[in-house]
N, C-alpha and C. Protein backbone atom coordinates (compact mmCIF):
# COMPACT_ATOMS: atom_id res chain seq x y z
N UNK A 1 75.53 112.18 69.86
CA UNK A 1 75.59 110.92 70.55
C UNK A 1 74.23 110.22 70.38
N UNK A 2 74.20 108.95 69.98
CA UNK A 2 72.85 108.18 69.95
C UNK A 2 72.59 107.76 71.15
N UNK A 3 70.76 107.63 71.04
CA UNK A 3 70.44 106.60 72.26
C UNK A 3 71.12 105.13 73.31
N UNK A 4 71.75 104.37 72.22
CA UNK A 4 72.42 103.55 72.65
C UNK A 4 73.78 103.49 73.56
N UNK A 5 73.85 104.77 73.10
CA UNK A 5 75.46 104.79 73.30
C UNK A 5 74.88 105.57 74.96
N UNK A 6 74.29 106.38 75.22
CA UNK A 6 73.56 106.83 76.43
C UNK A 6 73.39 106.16 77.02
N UNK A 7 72.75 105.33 76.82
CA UNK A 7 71.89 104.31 77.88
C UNK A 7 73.47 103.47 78.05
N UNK A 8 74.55 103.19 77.40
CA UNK A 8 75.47 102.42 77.60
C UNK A 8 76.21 102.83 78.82
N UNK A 9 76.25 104.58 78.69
CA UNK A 9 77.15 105.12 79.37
C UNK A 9 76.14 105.24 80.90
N UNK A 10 75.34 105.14 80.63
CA UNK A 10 74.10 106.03 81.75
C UNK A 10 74.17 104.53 82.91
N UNK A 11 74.05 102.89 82.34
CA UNK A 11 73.95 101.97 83.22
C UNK A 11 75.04 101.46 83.31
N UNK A 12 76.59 101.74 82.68
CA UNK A 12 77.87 101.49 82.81
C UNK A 12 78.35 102.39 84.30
N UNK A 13 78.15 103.35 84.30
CA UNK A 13 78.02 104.40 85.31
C UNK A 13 77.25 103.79 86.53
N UNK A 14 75.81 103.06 86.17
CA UNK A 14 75.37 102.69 87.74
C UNK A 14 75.98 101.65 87.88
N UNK A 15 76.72 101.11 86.90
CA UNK A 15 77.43 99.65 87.41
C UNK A 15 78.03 99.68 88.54
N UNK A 16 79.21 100.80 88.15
CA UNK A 16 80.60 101.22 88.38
C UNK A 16 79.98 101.72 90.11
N UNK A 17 79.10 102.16 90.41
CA UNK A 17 78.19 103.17 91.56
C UNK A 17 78.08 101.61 92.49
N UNK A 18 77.25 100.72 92.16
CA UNK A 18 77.19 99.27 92.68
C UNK A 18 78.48 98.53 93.04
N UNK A 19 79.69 98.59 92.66
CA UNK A 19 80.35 97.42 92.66
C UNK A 19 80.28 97.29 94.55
N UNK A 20 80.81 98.72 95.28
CA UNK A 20 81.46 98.92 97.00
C UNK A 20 80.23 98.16 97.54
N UNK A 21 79.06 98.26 97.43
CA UNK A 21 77.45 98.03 97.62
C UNK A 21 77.64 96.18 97.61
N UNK A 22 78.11 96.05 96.63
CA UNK A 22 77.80 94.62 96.45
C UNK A 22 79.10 93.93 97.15
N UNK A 23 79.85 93.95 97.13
CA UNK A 23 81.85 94.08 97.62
C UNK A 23 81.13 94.14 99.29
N UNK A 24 80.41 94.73 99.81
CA UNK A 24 80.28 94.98 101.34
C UNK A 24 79.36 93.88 101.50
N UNK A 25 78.25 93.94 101.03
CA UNK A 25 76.93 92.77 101.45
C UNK A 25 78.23 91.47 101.18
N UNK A 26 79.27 91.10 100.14
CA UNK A 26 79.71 89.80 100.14
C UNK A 26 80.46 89.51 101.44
N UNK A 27 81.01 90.81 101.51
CA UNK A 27 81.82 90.42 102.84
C UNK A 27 81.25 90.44 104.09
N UNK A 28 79.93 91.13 104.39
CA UNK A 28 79.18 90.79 105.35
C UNK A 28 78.91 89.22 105.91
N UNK A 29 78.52 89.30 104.85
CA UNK A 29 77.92 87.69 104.76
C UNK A 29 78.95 86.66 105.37
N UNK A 30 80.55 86.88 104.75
CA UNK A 30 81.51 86.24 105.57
C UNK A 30 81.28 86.27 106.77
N UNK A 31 81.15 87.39 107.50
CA UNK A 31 81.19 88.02 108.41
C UNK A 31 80.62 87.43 109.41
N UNK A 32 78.99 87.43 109.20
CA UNK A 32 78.03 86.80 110.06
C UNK A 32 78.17 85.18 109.94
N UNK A 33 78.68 84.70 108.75
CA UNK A 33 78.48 83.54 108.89
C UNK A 33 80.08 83.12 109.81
N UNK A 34 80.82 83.54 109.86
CA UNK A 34 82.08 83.44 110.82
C UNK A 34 81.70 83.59 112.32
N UNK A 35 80.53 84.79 112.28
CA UNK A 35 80.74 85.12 113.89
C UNK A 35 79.26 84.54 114.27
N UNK A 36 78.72 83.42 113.66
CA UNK A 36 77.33 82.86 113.75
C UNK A 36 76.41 83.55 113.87
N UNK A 37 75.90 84.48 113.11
CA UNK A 37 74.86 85.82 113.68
C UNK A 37 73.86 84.50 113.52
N UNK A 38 72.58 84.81 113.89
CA UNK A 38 71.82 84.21 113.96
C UNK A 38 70.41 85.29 114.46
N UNK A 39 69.06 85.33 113.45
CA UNK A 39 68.14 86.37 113.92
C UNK A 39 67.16 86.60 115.04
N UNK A 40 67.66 85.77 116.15
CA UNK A 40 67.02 85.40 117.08
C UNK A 40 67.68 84.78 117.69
N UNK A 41 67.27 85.60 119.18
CA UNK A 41 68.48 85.25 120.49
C UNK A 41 68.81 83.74 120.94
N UNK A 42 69.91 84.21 122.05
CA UNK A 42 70.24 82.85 122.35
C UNK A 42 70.06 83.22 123.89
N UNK A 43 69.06 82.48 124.39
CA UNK A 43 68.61 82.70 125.43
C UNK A 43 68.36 83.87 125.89
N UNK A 44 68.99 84.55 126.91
CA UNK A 44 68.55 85.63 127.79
C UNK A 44 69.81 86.84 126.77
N UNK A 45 70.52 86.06 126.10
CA UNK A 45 71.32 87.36 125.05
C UNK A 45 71.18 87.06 123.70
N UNK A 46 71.01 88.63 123.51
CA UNK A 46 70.54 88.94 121.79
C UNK A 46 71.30 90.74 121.34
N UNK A 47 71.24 90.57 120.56
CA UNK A 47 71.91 92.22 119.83
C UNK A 47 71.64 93.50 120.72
N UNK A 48 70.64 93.53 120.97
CA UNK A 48 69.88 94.64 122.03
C UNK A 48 70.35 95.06 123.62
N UNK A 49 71.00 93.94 123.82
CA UNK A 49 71.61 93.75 125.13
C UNK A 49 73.24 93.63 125.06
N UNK A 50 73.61 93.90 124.11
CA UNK A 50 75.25 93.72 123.89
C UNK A 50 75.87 94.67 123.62
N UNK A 51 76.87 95.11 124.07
CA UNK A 51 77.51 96.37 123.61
C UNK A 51 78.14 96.84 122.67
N UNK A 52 77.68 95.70 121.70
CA UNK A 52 77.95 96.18 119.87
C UNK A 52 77.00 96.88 119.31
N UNK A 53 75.89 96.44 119.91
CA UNK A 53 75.30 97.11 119.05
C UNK A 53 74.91 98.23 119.12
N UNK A 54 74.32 98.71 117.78
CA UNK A 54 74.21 100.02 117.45
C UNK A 54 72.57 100.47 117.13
N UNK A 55 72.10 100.90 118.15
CA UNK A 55 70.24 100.83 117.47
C UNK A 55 70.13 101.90 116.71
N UNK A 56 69.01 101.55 115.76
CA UNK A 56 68.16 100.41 115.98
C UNK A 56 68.32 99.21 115.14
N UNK A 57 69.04 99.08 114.11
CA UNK A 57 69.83 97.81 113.14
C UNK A 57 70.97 97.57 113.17
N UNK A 58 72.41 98.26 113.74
CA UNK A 58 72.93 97.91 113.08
C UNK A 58 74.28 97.43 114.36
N UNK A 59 75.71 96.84 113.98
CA UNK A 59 76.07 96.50 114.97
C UNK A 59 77.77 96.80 114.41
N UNK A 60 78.63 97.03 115.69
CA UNK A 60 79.91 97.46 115.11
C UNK A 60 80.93 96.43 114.96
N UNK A 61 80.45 95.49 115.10
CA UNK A 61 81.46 94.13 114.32
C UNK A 61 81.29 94.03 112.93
N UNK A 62 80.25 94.24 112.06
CA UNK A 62 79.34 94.40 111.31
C UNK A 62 79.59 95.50 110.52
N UNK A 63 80.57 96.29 110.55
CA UNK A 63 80.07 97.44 109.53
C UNK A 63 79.93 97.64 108.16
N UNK A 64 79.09 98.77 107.94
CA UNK A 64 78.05 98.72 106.99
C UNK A 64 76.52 97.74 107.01
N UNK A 65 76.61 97.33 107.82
CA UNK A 65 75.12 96.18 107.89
C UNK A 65 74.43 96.70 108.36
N UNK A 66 73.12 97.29 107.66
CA UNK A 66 72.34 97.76 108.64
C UNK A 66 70.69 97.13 108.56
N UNK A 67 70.90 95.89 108.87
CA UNK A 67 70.17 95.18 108.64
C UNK A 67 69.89 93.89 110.10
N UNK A 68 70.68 94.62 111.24
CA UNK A 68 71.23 93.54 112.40
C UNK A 68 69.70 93.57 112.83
N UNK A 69 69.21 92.13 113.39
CA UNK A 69 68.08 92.45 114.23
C UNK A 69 68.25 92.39 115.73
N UNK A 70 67.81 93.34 116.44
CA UNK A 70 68.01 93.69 117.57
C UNK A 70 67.67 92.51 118.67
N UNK A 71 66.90 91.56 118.05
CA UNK A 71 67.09 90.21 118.71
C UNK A 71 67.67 88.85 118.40
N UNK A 72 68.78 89.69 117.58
CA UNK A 72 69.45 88.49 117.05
C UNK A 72 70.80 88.30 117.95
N UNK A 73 71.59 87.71 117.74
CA UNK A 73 72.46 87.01 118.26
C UNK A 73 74.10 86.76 117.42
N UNK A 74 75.00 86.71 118.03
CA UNK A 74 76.37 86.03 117.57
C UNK A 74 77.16 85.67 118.88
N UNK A 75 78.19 85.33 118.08
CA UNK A 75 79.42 84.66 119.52
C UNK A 75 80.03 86.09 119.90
N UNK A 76 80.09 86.88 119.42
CA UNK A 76 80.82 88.14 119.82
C UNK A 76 80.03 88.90 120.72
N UNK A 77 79.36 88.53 121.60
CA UNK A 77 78.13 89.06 122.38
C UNK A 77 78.70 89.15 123.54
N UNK A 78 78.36 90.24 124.09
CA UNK A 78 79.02 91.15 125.22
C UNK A 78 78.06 91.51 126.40
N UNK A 79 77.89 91.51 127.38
CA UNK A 79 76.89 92.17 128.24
C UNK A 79 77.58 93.74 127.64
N UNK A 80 76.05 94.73 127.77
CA UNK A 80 76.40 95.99 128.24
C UNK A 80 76.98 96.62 129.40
């Protein structure tokens, strides 16, 4: 087998590893932009205080995101 053909198979392979990775961040993005996340509270409520979330990033409307900031905010906001 030549070099080329390696390296074909070797970053065809991390493609194939990326697609769920990239497929989740797109649909995140729906996600927050549907449920208005926003990275910084809205008044006296933010991520930290709601009973979605999940510390220390991440939140269960949201899954897979683990990127929530704990003083951020959406409409799906819950007292604890």
């Amino acid at each position: 087998m030549n070099q080329s053909r390696r390296n074909m198979l070797k970053y065809g392979g991390l493609s194939l590893a990326l697609i769920p990775v990239v497929a989740m961040a797109a649909k995140n993005d729906g996600m927050r932009s549907s449920m208005k996340y926003k990275d910084s509270p809205e008044g006296d409520k933010q991520c930290s205080t709601c009973v979605q979330f999940v510390a220390p990033n991440a939140c269960k409307i949201f899954p897979g995101d683990n990127e929530i900031s704990a003083k951020g905010y959406c409409v799906a906001w819950a007292k604890k």
